[in-house]
PDB file of N, CA and C in Angstrom:
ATOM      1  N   UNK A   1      -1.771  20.385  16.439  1.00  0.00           N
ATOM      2  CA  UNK A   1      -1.152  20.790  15.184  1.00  0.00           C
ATOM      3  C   UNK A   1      -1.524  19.841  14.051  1.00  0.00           C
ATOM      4  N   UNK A   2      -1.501  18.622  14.539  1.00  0.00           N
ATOM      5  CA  UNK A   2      -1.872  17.918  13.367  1.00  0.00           C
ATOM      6  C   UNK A   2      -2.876  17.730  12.717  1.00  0.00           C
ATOM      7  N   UNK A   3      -4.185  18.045  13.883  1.00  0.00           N
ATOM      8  CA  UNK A   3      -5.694  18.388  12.960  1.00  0.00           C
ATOM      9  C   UNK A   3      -5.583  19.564  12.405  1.00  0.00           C
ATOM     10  N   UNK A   4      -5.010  20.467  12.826  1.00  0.00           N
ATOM     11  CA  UNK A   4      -5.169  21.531  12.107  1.00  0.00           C
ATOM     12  C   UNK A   4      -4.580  21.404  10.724  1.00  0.00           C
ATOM     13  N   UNK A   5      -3.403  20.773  10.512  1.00  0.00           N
ATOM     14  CA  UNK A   5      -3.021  20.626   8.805  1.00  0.00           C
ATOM     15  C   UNK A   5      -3.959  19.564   7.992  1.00  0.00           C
ATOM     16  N   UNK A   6      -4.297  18.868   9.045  1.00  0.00           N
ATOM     17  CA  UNK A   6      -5.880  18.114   8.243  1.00  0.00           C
ATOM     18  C   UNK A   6      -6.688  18.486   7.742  1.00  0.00           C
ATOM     19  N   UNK A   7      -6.819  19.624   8.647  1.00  0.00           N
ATOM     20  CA  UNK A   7      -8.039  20.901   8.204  1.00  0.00           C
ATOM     21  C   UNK A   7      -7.852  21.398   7.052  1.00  0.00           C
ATOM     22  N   UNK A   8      -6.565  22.130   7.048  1.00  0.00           N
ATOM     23  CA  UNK A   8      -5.746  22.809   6.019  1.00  0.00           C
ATOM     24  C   UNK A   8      -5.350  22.061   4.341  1.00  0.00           C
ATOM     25  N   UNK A   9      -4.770  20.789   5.122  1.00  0.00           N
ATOM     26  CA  UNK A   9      -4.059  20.460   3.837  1.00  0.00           C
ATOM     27  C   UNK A   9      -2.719  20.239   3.475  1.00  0.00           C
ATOM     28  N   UNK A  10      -2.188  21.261   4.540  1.00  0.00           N
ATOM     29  CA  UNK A  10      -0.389  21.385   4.108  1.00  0.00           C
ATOM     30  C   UNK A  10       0.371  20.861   5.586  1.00  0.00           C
ATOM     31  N   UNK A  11       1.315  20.219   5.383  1.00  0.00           N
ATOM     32  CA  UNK A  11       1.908  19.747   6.387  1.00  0.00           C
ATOM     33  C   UNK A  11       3.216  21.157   6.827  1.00  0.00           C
ATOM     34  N   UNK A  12       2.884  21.792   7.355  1.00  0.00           N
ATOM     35  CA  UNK A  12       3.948  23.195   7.907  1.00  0.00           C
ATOM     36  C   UNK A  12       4.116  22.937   9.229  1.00  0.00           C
ATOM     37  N   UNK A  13       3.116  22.709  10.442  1.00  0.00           N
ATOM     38  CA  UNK A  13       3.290  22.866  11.803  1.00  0.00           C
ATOM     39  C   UNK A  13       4.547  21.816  12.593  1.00  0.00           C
ATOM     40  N   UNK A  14       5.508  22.549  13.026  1.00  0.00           N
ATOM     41  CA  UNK A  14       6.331  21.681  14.092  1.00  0.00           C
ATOM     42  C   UNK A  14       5.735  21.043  14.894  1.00  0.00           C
ATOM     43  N   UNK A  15       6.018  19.908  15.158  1.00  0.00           N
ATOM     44  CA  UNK A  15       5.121  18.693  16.105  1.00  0.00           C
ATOM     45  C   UNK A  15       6.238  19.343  17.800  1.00  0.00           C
ATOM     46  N   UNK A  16       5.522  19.423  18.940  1.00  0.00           N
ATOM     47  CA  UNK A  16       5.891  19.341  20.098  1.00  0.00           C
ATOM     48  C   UNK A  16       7.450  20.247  20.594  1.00  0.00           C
ATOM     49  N   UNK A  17       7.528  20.944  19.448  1.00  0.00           N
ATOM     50  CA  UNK A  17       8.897  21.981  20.034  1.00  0.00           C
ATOM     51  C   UNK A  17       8.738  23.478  20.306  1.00  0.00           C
ATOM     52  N   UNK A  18       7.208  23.834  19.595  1.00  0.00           N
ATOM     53  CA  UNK A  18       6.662  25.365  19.420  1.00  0.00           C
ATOM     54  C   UNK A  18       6.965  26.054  20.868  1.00  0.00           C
ATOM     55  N   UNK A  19       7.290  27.309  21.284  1.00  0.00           N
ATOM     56  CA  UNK A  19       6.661  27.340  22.699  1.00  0.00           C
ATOM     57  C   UNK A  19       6.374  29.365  22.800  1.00  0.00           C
ATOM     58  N   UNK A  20       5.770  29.265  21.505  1.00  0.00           N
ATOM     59  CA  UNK A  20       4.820  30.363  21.335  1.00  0.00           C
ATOM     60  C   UNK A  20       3.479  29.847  20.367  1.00  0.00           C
ATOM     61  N   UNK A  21       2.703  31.174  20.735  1.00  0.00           N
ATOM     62  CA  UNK A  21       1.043  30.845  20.265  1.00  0.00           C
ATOM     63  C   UNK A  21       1.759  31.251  18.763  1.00  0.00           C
ATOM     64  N   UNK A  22       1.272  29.975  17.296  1.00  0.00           N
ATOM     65  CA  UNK A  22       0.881  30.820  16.253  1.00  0.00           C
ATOM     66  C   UNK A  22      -0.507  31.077  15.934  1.00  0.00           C
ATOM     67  N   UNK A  23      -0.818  32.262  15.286  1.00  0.00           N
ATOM     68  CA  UNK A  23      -1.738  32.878  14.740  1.00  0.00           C
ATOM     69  C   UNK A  23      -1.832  32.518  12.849  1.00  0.00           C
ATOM     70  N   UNK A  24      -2.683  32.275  12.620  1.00  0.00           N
ATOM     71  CA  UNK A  24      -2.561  31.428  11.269  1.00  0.00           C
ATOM     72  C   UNK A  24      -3.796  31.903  10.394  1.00  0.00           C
ATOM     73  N   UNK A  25      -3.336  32.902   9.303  1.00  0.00           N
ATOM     74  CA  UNK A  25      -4.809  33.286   8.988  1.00  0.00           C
ATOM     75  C   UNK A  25      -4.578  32.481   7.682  1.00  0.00           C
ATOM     76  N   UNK A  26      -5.680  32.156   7.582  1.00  0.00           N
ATOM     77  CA  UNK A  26      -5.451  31.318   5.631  1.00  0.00           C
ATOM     78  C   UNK A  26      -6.750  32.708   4.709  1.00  0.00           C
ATOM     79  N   UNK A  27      -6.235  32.301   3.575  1.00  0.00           N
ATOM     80  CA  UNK A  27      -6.475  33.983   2.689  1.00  0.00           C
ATOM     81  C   UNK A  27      -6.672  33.191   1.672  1.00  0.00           C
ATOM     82  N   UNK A  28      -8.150  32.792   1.004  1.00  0.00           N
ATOM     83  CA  UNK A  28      -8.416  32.269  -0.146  1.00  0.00           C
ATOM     84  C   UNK A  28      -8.658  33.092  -1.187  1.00  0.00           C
ATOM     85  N   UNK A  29      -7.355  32.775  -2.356  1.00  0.00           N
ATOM     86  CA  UNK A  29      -7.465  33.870  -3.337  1.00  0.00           C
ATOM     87  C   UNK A  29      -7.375  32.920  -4.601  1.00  0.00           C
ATOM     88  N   UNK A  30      -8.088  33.371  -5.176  1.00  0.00           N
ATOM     89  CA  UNK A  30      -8.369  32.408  -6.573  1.00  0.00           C
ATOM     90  C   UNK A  30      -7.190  32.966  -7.544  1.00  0.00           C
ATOM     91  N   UNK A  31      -6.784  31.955  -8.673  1.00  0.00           N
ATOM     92  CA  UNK A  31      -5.691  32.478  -9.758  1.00  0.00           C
ATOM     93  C   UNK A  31      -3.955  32.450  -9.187  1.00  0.00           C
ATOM     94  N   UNK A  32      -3.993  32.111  -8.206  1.00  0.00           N
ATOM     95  CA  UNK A  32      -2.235  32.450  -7.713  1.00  0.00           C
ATOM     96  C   UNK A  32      -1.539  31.154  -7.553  1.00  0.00           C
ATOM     97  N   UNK A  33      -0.259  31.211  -7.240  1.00  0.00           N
ATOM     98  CA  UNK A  33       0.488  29.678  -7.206  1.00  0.00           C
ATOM     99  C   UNK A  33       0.031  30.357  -5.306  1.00  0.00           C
ATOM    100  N   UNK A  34       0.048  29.318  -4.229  1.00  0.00           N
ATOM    101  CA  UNK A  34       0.435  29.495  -3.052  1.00  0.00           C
ATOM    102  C   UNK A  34       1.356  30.055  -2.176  1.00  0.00           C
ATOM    103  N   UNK A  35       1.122  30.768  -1.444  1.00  0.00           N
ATOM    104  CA  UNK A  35       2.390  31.118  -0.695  1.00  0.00           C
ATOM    105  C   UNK A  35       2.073  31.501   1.086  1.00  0.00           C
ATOM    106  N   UNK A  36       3.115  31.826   1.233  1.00  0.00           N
ATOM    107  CA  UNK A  36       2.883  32.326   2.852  1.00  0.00           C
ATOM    108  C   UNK A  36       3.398  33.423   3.214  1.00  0.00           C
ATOM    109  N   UNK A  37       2.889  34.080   4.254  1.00  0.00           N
ATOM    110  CA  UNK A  37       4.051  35.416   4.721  1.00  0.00           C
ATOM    111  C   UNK A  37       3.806  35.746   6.378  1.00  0.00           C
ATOM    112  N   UNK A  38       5.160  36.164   6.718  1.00  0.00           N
ATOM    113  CA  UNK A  38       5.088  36.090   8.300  1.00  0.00           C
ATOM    114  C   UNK A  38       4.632  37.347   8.560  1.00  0.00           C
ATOM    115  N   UNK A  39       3.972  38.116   9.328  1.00  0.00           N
ATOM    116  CA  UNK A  39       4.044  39.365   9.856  1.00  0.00           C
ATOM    117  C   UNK A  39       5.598  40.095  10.177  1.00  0.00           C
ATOM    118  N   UNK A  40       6.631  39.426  10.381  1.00  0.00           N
ATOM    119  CA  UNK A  40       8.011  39.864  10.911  1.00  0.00           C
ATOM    120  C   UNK A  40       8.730  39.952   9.654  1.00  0.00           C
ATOM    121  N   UNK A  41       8.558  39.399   8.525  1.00  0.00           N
ATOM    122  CA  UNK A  41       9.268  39.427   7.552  1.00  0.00           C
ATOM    123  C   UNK A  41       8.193  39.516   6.555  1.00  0.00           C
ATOM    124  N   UNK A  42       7.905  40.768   6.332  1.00  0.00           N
ATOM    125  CA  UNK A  42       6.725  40.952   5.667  1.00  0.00           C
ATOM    126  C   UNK A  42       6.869  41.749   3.984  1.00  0.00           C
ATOM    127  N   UNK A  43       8.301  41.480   3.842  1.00  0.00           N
ATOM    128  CA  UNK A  43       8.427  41.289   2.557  1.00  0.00           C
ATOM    129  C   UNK A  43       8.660  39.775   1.519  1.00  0.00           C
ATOM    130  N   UNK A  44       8.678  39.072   2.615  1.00  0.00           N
ATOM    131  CA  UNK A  44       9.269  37.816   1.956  1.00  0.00           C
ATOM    132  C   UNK A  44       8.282  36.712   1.975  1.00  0.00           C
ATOM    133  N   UNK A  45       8.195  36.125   0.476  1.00  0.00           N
ATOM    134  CA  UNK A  45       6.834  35.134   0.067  1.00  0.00           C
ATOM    135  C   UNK A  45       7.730  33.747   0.498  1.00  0.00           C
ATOM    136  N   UNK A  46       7.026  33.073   1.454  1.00  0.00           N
ATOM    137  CA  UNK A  46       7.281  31.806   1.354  1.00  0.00           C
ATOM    138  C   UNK A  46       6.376  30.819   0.322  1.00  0.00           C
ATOM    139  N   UNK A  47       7.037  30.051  -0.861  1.00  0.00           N
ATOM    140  CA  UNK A  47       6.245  28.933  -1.768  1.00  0.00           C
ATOM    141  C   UNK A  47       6.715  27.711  -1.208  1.00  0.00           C
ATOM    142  N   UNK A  48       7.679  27.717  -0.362  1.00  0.00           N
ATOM    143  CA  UNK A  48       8.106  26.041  -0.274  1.00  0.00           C
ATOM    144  C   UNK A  48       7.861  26.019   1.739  1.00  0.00           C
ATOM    145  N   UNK A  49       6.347  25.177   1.825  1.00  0.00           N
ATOM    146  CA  UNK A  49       5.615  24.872   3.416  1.00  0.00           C
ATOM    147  C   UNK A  49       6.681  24.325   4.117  1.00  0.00           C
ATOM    148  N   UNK A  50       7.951  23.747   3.445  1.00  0.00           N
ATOM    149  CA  UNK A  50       9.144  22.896   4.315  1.00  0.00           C
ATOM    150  C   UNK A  50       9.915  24.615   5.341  1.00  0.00           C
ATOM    151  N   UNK A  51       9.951  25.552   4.372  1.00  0.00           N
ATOM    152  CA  UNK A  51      10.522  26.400   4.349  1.00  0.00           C
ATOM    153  C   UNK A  51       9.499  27.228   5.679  1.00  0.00           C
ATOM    154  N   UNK A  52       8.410  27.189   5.595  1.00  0.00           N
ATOM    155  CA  UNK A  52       7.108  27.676   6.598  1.00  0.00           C
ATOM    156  C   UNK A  52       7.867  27.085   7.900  1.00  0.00           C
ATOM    157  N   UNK A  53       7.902  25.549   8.019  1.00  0.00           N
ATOM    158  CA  UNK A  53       7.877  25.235   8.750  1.00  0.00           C
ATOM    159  C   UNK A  53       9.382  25.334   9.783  1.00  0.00           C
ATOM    160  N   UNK A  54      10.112  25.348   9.222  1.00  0.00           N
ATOM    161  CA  UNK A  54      11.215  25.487   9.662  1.00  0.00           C
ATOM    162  C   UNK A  54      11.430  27.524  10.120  1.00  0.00           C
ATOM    163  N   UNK A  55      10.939  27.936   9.401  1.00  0.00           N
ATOM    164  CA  UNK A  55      10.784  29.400  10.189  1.00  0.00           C
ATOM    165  C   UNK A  55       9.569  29.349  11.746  1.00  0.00           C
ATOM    166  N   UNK A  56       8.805  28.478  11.567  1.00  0.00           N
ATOM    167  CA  UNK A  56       7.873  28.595  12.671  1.00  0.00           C
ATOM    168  C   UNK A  56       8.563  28.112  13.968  1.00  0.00           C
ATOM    169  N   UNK A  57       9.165  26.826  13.151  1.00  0.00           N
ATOM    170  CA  UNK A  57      10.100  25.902  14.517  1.00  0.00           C
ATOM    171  C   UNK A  57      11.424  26.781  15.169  1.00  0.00           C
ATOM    172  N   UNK A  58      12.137  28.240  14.214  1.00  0.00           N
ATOM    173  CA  UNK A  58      13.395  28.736  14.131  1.00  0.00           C
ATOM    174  C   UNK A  58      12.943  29.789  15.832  1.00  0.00           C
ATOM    175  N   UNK A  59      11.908  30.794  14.914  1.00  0.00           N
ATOM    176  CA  UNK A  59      10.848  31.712  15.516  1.00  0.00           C
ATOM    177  C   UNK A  59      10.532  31.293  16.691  1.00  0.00           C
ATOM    178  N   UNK A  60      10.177  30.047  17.287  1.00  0.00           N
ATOM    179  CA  UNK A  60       9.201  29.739  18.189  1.00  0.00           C
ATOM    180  C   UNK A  60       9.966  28.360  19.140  1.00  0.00           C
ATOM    181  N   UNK A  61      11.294  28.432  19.015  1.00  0.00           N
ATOM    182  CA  UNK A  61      11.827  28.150  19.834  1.00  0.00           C
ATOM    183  C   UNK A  61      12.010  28.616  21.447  1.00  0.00           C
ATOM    184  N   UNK A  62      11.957  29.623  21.714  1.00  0.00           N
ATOM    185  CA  UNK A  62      12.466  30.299  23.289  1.00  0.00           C
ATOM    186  C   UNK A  62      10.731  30.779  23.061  1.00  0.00           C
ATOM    187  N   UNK A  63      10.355  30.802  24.998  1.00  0.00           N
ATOM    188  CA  UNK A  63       8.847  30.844  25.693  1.00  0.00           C
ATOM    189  C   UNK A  63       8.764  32.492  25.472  1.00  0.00           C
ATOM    190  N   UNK A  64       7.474  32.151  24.968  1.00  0.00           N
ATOM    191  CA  UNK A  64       7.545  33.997  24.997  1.00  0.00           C
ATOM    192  C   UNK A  64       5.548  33.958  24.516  1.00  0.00           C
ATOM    193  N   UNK A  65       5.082  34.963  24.977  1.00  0.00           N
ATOM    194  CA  UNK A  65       3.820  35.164  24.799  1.00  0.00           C
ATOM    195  C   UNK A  65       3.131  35.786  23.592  1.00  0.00           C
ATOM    196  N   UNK A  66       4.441  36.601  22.639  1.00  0.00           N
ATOM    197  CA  UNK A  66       4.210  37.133  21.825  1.00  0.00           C
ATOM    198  C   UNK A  66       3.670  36.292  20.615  1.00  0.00           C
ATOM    199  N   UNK A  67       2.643  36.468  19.849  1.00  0.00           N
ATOM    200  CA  UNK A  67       2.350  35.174  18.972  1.00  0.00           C
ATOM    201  C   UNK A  67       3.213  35.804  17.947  1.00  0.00           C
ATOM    202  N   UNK A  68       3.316  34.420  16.710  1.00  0.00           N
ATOM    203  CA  UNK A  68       3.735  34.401  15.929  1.00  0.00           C
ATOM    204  C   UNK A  68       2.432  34.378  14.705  1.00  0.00           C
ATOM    205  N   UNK A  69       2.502  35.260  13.955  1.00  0.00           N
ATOM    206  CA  UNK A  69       1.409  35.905  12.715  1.00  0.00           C
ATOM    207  C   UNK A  69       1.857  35.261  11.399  1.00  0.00           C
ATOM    208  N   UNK A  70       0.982  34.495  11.077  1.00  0.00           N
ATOM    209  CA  UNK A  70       1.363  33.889   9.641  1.00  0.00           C
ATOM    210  C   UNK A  70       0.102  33.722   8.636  1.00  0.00           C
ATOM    211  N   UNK A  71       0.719  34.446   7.687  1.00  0.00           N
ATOM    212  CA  UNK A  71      -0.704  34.323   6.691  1.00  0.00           C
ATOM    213  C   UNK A  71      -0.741  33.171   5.592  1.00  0.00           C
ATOM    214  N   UNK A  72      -1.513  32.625   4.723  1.00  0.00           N
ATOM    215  CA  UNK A  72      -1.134  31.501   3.598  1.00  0.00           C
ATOM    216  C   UNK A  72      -2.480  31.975   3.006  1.00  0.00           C
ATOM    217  N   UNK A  73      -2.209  32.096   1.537  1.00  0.00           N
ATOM    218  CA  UNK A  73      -2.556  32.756   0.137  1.00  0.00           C
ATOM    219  C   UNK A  73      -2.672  30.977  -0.306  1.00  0.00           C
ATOM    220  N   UNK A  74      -4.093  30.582  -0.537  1.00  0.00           N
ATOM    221  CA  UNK A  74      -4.160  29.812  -1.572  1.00  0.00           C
ATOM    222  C   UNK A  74      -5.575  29.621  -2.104  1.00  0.00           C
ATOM    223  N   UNK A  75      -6.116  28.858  -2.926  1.00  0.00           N
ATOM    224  CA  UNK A  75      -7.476  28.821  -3.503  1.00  0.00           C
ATOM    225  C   UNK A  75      -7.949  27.854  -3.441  1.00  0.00           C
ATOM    226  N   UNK A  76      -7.093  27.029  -2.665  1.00  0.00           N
ATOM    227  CA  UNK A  76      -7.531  25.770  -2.057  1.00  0.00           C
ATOM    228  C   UNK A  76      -7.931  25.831  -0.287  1.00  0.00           C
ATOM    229  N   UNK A  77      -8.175  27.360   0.089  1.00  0.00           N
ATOM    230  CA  UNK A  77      -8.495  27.327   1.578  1.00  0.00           C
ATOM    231  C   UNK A  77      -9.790  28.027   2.359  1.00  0.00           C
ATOM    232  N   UNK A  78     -10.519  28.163   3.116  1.00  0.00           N
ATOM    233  CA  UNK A  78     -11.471  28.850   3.286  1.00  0.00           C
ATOM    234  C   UNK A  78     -10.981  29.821   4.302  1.00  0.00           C
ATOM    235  N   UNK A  79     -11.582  31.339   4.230  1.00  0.00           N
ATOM    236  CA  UNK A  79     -10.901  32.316   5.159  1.00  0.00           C
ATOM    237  C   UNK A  79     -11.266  31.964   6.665  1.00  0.00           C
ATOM    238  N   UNK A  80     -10.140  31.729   7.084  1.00  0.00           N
ATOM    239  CA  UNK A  80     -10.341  31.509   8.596  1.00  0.00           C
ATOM    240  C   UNK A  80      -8.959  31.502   9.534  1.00  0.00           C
ATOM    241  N   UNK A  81      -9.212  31.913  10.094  1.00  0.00           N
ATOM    242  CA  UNK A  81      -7.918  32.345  11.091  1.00  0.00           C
ATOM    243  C   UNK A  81      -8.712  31.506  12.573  1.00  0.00           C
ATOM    244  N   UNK A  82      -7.069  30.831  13.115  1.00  0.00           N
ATOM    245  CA  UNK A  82      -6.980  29.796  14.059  1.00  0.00           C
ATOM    246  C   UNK A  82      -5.406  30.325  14.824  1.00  0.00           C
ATOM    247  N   UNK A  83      -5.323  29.686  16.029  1.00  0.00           N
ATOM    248  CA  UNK A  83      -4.365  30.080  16.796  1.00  0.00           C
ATOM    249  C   UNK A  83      -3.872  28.268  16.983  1.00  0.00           C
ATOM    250  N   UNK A  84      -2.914  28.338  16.728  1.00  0.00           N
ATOM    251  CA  UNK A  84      -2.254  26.893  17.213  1.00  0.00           C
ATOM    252  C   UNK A  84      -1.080  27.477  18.548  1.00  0.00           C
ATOM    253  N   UNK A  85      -1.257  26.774  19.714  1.00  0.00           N
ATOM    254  CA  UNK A  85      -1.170  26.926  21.132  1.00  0.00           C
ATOM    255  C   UNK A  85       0.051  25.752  21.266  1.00  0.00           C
ATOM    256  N   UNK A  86       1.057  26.734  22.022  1.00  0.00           N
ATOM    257  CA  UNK A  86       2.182  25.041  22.482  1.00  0.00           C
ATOM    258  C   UNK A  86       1.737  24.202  23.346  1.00  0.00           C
ATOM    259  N   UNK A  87       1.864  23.015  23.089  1.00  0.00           N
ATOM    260  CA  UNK A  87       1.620  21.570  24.003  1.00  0.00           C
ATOM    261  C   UNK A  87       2.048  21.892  25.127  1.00  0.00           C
ATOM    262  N   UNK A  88       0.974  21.374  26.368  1.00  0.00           N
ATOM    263  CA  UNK A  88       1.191  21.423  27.864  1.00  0.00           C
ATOM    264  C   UNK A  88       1.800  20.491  27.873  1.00  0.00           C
ATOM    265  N   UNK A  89       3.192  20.828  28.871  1.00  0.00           N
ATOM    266  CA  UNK A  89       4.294  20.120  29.104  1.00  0.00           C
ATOM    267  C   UNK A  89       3.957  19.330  30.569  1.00  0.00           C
ATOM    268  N   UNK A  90       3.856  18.221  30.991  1.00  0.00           N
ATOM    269  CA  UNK A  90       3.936  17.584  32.077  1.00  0.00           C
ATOM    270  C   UNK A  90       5.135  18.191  33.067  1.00  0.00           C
ATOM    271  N   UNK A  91       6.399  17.879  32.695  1.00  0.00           N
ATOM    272  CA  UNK A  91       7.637  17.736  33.017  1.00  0.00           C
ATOM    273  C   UNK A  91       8.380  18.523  32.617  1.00  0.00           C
ATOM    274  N   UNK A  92       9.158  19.871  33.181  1.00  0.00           N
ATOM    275  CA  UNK A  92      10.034  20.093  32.329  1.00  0.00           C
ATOM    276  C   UNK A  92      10.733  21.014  33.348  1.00  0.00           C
ATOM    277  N   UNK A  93      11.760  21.667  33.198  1.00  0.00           N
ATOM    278  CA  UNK A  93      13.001  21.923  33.812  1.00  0.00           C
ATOM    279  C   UNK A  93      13.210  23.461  33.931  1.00  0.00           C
ATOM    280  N   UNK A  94      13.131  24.129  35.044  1.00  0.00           N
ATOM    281  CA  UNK A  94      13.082  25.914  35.036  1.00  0.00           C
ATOM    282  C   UNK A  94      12.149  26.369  35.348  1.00  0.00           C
ATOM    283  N   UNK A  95      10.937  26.167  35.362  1.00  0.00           N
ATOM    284  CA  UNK A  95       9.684  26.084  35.685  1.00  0.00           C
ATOM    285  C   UNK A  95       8.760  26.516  34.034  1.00  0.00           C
ATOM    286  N   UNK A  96       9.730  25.590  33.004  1.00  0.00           N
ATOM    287  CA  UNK A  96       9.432  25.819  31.583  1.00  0.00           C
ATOM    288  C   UNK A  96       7.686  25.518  31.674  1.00  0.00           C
ATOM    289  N   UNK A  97       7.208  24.224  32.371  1.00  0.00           N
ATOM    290  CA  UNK A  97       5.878  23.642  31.973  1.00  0.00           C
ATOM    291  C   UNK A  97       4.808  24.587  32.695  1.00  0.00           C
ATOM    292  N   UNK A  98       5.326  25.720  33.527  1.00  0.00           N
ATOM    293  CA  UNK A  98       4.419  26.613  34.176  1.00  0.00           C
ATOM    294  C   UNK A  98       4.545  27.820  33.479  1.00  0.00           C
ATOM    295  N   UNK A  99       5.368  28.245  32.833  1.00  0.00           N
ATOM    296  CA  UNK A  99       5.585  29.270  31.809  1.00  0.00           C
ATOM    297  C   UNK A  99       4.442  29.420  30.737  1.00  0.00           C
ATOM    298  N   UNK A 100       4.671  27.746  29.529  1.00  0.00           N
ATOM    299  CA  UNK A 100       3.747  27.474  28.481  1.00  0.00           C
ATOM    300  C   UNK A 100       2.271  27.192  28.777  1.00  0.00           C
ATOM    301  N   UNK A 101       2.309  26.599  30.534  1.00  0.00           N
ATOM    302  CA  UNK A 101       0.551  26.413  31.011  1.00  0.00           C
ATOM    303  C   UNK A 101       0.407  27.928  31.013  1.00  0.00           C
ATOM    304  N   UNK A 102       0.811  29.031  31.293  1.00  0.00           N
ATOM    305  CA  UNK A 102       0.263  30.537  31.390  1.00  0.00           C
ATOM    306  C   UNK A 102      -0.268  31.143  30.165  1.00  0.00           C
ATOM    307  N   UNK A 103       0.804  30.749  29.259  1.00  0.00           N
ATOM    308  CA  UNK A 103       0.719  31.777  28.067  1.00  0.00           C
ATOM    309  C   UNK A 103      -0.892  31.485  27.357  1.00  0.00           C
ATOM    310  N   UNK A 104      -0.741  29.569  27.664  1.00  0.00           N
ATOM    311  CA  UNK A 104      -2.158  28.867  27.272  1.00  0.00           C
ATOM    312  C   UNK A 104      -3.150  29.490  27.698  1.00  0.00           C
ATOM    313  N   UNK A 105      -3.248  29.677  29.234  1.00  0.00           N
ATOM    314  CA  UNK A 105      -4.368  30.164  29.920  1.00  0.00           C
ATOM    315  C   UNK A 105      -5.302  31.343  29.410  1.00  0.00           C
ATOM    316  N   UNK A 106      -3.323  32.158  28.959  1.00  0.00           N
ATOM    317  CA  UNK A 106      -4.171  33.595  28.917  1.00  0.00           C
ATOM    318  C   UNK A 106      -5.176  33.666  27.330  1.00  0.00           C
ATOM    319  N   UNK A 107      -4.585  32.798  26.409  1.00  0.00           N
ATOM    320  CA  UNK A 107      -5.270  32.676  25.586  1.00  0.00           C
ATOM    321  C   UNK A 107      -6.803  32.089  25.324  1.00  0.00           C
ATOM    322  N   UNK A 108      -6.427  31.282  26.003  1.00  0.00           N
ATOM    323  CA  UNK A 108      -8.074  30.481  25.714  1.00  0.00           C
ATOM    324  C   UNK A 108      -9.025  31.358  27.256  1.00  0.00           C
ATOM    325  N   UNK A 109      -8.433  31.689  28.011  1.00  0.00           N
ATOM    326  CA  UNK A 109      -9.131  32.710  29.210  1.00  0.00           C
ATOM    327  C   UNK A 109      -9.889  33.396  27.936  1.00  0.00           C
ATOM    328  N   UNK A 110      -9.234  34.067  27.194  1.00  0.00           N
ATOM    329  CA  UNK A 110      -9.874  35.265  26.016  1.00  0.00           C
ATOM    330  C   UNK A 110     -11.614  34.198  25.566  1.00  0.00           C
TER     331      UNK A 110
END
């Protein structure tokens, strides 16, 4: 997560709590203030990345395979879409760290 906002620019990604794939397309559009928008709430402009981030961390709490779709509108980005993947868990309780190793698999398997 954290190279990827290196890449980017904007600090949005939850560090080590995600435990779904996001999907992250960036959309370089010249002339606009910045913003973001989720696929699930696809009327609503996010301008404040604190605000990104805390929907990604809200969203992507409980294991689930379904990704999470997020677009960001700015003219400071080049078009490119990336998948940020939850951290393989060593240790964890339920058979949580064999859950998030799957969802990984099936993705990067692709």
């Amino acid at each position: 997560s954290s190279v990827l906002e290196c890449l980017i620019g904007k600090n949005f990604l939850p560090k080590g709590i995600t435990c779904r794939p996001l999907i992250v397309k960036l959309n370089q559009v010249d002339g606009i203030k910045e913003y973001a928008m989720f696929s699930h709430q696809p009327s609503k402009k996010y301008t404040c990345f604190a605000e990104v981030k805390a929907e990604i961390a809200r969203c992507s709490s409980e294991i689930s395979d379904v990704p999470v779709h997020l677009s960001i509108f700015a003219s400071d980005v080049v078009n490119l879409t990336f998948i940020d993947l939850p951290g393989l868990r060593k240790f964890a309780v339920d058979g949580t760290a064999q859950k998030i190793e799957n969802i990984v698999r099936a993705f990067i398997e692709k």
